[in-house]
Protein backbone atom coordinates (compact mmCIF):
# COMPACT_ATOMS: atom_id res chain seq x y z
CA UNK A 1 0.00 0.00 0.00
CA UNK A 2 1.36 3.35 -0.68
CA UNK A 3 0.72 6.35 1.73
CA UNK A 4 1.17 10.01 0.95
CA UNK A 5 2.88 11.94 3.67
CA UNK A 6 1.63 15.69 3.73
CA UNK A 7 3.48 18.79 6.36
CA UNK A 8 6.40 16.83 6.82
CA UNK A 9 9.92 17.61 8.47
CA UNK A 10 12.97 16.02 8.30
CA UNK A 11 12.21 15.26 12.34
CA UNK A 12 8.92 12.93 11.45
CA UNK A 13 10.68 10.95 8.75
CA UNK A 14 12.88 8.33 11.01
CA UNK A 15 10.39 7.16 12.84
CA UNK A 16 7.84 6.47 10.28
CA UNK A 17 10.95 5.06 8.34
CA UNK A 18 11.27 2.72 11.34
CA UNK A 19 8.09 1.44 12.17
CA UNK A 20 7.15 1.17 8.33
CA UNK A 21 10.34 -0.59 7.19
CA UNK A 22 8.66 -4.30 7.91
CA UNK A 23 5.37 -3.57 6.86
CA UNK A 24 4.19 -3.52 3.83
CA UNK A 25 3.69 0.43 3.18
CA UNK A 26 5.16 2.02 0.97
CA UNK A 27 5.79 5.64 2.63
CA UNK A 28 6.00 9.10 0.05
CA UNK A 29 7.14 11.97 1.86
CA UNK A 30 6.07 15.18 0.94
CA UNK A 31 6.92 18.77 2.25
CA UNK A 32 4.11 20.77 1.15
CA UNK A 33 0.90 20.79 3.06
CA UNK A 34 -2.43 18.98 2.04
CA UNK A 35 -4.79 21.63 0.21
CA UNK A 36 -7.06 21.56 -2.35
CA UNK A 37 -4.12 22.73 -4.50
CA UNK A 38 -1.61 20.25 -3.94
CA UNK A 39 -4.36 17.39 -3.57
CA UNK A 40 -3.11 15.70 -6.85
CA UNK A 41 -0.08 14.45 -4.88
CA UNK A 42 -2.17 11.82 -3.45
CA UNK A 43 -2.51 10.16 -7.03
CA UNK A 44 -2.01 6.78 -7.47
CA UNK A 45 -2.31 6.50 -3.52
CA UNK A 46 -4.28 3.77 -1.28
CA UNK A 47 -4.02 6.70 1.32
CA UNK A 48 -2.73 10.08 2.88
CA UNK A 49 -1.31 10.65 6.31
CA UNK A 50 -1.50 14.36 7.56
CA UNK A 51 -1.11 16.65 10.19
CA UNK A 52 -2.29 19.45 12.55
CA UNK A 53 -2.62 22.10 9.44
CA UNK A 54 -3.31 20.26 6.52
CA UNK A 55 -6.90 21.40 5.12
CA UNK A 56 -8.71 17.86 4.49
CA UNK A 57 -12.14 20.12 4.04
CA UNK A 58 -15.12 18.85 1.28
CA UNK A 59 -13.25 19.63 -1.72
CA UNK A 60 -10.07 17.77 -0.71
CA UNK A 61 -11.96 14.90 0.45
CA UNK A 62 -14.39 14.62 -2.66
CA UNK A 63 -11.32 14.99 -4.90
CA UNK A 64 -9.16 12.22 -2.57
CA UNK A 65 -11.89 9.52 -3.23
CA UNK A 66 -11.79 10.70 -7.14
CA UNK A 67 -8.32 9.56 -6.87
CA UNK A 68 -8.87 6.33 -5.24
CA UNK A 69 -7.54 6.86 -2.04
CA UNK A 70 -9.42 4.88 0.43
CA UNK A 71 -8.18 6.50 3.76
CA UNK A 72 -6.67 9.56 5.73
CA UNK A 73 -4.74 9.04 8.49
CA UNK A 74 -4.06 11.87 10.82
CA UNK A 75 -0.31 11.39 12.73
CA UNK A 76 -2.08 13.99 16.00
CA UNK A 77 -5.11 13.69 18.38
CA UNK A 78 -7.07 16.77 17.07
CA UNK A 79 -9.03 16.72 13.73
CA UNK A 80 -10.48 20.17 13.69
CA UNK A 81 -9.01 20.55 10.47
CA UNK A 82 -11.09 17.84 8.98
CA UNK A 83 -14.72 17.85 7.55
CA UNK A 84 -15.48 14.21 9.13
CA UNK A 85 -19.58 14.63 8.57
CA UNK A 86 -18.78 14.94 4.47
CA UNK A 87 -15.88 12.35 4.77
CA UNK A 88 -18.43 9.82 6.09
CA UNK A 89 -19.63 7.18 3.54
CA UNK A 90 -16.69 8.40 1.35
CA UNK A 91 -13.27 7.88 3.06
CA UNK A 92 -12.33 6.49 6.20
CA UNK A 93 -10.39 9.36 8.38
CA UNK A 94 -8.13 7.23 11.32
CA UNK A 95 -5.87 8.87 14.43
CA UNK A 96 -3.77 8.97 17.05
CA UNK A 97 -5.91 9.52 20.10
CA UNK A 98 -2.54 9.21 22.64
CA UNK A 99 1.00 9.74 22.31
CA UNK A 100 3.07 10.53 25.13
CA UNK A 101 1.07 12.66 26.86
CA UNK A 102 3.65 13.34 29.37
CA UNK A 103 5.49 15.54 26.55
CA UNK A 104 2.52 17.93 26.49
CA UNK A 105 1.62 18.21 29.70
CA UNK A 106 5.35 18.45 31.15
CA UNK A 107 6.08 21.76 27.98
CA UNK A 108 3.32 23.16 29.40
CA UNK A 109 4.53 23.29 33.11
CA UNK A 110 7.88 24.39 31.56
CA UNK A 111 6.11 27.36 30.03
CA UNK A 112 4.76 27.91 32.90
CA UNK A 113 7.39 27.86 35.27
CA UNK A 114 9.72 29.74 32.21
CA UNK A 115 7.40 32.63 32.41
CA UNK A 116 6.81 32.89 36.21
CA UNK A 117 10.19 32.99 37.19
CA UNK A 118 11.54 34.64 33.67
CA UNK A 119 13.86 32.22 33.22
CA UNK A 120 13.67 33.09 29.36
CA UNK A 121 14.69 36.95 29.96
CA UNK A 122 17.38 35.52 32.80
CA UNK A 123 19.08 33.97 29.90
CA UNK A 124 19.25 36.40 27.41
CA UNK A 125 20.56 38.52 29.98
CA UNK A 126 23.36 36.81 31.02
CA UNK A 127 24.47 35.75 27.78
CA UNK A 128 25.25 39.66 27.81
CA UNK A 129 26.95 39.09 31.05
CA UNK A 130 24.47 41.37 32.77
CA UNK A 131 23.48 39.37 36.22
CA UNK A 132 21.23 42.14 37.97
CA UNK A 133 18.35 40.87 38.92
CA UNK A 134 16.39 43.70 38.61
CA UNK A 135 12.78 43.07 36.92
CA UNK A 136 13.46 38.72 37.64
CA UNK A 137 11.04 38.40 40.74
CA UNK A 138 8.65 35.96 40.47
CA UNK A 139 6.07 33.96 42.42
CA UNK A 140 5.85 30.70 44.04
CA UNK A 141 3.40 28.18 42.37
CA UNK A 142 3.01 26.14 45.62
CA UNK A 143 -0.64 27.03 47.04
CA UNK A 144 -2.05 28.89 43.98
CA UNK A 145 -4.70 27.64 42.43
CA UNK A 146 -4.78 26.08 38.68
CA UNK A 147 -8.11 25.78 36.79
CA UNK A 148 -7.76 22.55 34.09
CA UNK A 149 -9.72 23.12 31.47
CA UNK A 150 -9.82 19.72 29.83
CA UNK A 151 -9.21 15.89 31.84
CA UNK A 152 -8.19 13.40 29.34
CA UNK A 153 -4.91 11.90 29.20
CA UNK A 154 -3.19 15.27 28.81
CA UNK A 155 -4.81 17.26 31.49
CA UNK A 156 -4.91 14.65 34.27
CA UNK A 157 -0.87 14.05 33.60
CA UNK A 158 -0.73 18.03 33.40
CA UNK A 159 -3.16 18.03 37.22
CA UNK A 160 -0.05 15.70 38.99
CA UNK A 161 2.25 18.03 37.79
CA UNK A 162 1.02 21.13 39.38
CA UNK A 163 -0.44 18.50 42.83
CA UNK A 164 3.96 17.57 43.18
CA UNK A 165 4.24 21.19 43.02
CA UNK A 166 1.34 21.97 46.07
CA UNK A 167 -1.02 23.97 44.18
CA UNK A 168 -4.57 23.94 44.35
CA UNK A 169 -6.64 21.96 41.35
CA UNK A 170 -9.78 22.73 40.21
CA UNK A 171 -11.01 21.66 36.62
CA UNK A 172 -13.54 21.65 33.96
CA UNK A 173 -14.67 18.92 31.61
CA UNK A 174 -17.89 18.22 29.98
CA UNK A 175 -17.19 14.79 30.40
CA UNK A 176 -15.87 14.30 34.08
CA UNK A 177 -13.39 11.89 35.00
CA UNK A 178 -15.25 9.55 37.34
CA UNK A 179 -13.07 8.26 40.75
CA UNK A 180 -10.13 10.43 39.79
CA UNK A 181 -10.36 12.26 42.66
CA UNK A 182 -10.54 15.78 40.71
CA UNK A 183 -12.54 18.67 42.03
CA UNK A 184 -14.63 19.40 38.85
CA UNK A 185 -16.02 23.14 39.30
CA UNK A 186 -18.76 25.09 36.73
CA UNK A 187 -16.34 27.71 34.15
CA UNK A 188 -17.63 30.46 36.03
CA UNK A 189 -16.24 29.30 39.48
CA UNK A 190 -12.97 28.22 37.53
CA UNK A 191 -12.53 31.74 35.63
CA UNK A 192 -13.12 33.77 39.11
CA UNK A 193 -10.67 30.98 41.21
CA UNK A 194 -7.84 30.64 38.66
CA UNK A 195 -4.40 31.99 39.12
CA UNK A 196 -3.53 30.05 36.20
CA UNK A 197 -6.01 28.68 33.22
CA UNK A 198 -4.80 25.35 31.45
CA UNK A 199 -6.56 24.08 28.71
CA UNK A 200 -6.22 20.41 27.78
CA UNK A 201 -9.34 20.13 25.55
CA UNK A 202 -10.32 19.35 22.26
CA UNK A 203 -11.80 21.79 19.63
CA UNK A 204 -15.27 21.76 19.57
CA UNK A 205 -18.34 24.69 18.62
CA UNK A 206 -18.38 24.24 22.42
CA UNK A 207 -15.04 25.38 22.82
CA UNK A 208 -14.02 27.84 20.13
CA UNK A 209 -13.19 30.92 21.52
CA UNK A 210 -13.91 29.27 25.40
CA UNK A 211 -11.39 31.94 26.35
CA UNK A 212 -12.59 35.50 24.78
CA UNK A 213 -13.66 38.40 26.22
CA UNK A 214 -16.31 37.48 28.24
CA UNK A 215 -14.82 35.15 29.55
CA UNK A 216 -11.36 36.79 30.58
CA UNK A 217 -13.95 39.45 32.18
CA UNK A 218 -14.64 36.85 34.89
CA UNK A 219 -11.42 35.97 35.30
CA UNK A 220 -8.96 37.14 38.09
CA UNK A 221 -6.71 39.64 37.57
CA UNK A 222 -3.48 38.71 36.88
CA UNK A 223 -4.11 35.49 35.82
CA UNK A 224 -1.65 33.63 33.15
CA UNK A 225 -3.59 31.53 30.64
CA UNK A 226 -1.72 28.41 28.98
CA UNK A 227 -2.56 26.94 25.68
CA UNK A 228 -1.17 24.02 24.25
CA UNK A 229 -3.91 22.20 22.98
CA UNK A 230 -5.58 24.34 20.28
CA UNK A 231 -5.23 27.73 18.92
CA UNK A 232 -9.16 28.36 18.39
CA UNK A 233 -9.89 27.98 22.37
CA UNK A 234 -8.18 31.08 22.76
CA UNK A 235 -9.30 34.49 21.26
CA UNK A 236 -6.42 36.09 20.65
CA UNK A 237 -7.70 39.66 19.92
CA UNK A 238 -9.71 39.17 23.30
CA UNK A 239 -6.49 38.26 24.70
CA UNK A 240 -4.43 40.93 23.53
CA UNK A 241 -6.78 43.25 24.80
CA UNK A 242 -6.82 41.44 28.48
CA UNK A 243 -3.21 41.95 28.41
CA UNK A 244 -3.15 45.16 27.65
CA UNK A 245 -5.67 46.30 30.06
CA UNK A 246 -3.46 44.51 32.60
CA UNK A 247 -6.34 41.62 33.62
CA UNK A 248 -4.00 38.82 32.11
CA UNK A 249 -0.63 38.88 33.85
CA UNK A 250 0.31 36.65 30.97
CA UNK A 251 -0.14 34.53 28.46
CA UNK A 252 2.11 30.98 27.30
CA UNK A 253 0.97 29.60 23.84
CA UNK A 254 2.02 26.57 22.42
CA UNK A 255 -0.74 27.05 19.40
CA UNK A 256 -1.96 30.21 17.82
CA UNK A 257 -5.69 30.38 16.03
CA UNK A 258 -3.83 31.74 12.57
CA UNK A 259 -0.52 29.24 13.25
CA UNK A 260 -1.33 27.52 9.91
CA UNK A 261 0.57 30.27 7.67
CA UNK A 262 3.34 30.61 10.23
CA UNK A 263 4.35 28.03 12.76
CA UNK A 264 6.52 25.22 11.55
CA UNK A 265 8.26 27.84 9.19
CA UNK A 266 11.60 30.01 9.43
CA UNK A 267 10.00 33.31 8.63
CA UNK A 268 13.29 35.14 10.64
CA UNK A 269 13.99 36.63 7.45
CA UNK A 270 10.73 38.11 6.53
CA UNK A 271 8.11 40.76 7.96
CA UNK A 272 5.11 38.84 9.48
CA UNK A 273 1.60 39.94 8.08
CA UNK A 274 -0.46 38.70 11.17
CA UNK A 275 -0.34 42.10 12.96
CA UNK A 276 -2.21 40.10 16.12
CA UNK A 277 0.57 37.66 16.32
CA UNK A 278 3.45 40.06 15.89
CA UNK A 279 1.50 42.12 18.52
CA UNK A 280 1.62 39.33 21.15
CA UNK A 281 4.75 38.38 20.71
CA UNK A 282 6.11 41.41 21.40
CA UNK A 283 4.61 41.77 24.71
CA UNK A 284 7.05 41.33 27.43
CA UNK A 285 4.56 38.53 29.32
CA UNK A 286 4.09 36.76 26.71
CA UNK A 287 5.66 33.14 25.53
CA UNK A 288 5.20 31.72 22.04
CA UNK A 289 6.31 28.61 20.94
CA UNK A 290 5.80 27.29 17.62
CA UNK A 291 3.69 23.82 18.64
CA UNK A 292 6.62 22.46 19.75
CA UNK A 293 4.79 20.63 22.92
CA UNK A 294 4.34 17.10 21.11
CA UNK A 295 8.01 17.16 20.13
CA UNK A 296 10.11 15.06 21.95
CA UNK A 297 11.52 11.37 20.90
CA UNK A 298 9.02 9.53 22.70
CA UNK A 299 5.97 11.17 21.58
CA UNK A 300 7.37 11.02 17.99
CA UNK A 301 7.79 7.16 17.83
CA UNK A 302 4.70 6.70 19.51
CA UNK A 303 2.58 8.47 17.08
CA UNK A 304 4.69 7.01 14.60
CA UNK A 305 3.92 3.68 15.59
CA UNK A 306 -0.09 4.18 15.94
CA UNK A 307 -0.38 6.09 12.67
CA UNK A 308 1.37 1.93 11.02
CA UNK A 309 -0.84 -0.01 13.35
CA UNK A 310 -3.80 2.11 12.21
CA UNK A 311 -2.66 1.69 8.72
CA UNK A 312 -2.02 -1.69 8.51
CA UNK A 313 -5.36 -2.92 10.71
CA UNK A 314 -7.40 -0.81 8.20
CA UNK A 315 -5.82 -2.42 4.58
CA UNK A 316 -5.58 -6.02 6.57
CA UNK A 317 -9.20 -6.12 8.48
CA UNK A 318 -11.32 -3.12 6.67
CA UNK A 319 -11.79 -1.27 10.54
CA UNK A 320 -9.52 0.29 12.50
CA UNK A 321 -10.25 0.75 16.56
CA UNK A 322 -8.98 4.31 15.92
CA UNK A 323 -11.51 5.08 13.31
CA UNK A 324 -13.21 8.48 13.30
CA UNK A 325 -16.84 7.48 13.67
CA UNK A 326 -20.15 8.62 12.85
CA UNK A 327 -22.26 5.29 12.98
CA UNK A 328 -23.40 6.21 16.21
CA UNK A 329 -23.27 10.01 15.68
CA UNK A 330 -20.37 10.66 18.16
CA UNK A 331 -16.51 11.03 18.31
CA UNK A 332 -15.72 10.54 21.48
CA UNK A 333 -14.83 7.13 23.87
CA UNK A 334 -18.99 6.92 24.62
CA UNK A 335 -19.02 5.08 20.84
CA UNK A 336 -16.15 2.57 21.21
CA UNK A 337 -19.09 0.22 22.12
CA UNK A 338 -19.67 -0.17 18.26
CA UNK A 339 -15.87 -1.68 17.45
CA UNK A 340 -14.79 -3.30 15.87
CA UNK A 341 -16.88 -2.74 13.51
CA UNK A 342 -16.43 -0.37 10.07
CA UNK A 343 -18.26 2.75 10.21
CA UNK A 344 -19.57 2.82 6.67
């Protein structure tokens, strides 16, 4: 079977190089990103792997089964960026519901704890030799509370972090964890509580813009709102507003609603048209990183390895337990009931 590889860099290839070497996929690696222009790619294909900002919308998909590919397979958890309602009864869309989600979880404490204690500015200062530490005082995490926003894998690995560090954990989910022992609170009590906001959810219409100006109204002030989950949770013109008006104390984003013109890219040469982004990252409380949180060696094999298994249980039985599915009408764990079974 031969597989399509959209969005990728020369970090994704060993693995998938690995784990496909004795089975009996035929791997195409391509640098350009899956869009309705680049779609022909795919010919000749049994199927396409892609990532975070590849657009697999109606046109892509319709054009996909033109071509005879039978399946996508996304290499991350999230599949915002997929129409799965007009890819049912068409092409099967499989993915990688865990990998490592220690390596999330633990970049976003490091943001945190980067940003708190400006470790980031500490550094740049002393590679100047200046060692004042004028403008470096920060706070201690231990008794503050953090409001979770999100208690899958991700978030619950994310709530022990900040427990070994003594803070105070209150969280949100639509979907509570039952006998976890987490104090689940409404988003009202978790916006007013909150010295620090996590989120560790999916994006949903539910969840689009869940931070935005209402919402950062409610909030305390000086709170400092993580993202590494999605950029869409966060409004960022609501949040560059709350920042400026002094409400956030500040911000650490792993993902940026826009990212899919910029992040993954060396752009160090060239002026930046998103004025919102430029904006933010210029603000002294702010930390950007470029969706970097999934990147270490052990989240890279194991999505590497999922996104074969998927692949080769879907060409070898015709299901996949990691299927997409709208049988039942849902996406979530309620419908794993129905496996294995193929959804259309």
């Amino acid at each position: 079977m031969k597989i399509a590889f959209f969005d990728t860099k020369p970090y994704d290839k060993p693995a998938f190089e690995r784990y496909g070497a004795g089975a009996d996929l035929k791997l195409k690696f391509f640098e350009t990103k899956l869009t309705e222009d680049t779609v022909e790619l795919a010919s000749g294909c049994d199927g396409v792997c892609v990532f975070v900002n590849d657009t697999v919308n109606a046109e892509v998909i319709d054009r996909l089964t033109e071509l005879g590919v039978r399946v996508i397979a996304l290499r991350c958890a999230g599949f915002n960026n997929v129409d799965v309602r007009h890819a049912f009864g068409r092409i099967h869309v499989l993915r990688v519901p865990v990998y490592s989600p220690h390596a999330v979880a633990e970049h976003a404490m490091a943001m945190l704890l980067t940003s708190v204690r400006r470790i980031h500015k500490a550094y740049n200062r002393t590679r100047d030799f200046n060692f004042s530490l004028q403008g470096l005082t920060g706070f201690d995490l231990y008794g503050k509370t953090v409001g979770v926003i999100g208690t899958g894998k991700i978030g619950r690995v994310f709530i022990d972090i900040c427990r070994g560090f003594g803070m105070r954990v209150i969280a949100y989910d639509k979907y509570p964890a039952p006998d976890s022992g987490i104090t689940y609170v409404t988003t009202e009590e978790l916006f007013r509580e909150s010295d620090v906001i996590s989120l560790h959810c999916p994006l949903t219409e539910e969840t689009y813009h869940i931070i935005g100006a209402e919402s950062i109204d409610r909030m305390k002030r000086g709170v400092i709102v993580l993202n590494t989950s999605r950029g869409a949770l966060v409004d960022a013109e609501a949040l560059l507003a709350g920042i400026k008006s002094r409400k956030i104390g500040a911000a650490c984003l792993d993902v940026y609603e826009e990212e899919s013109d910029v992040f993954f890219e060396d752009y160090s040469g060239h002026i930046v048209e998103d004025d919102t982004l430029a904006r933010l990252i210029t603000m002294p409380n702010v930390l950007v990183t470029s969706h970097q949180a999934f990147l270490t060696e052990e989240a890279l094999a194991g999505i590497a390895e999922v996104t074969v298994k998927n692949l080769l249980e879907f060409f070898q039985t015709g299901c996949c337990e990691n299927e997409l599915c709208y049988r039942c009408g849902k996406i979530d764990d309620s419908c794993r009931g129905q496996r294995p079974r193929k959804c259309f």
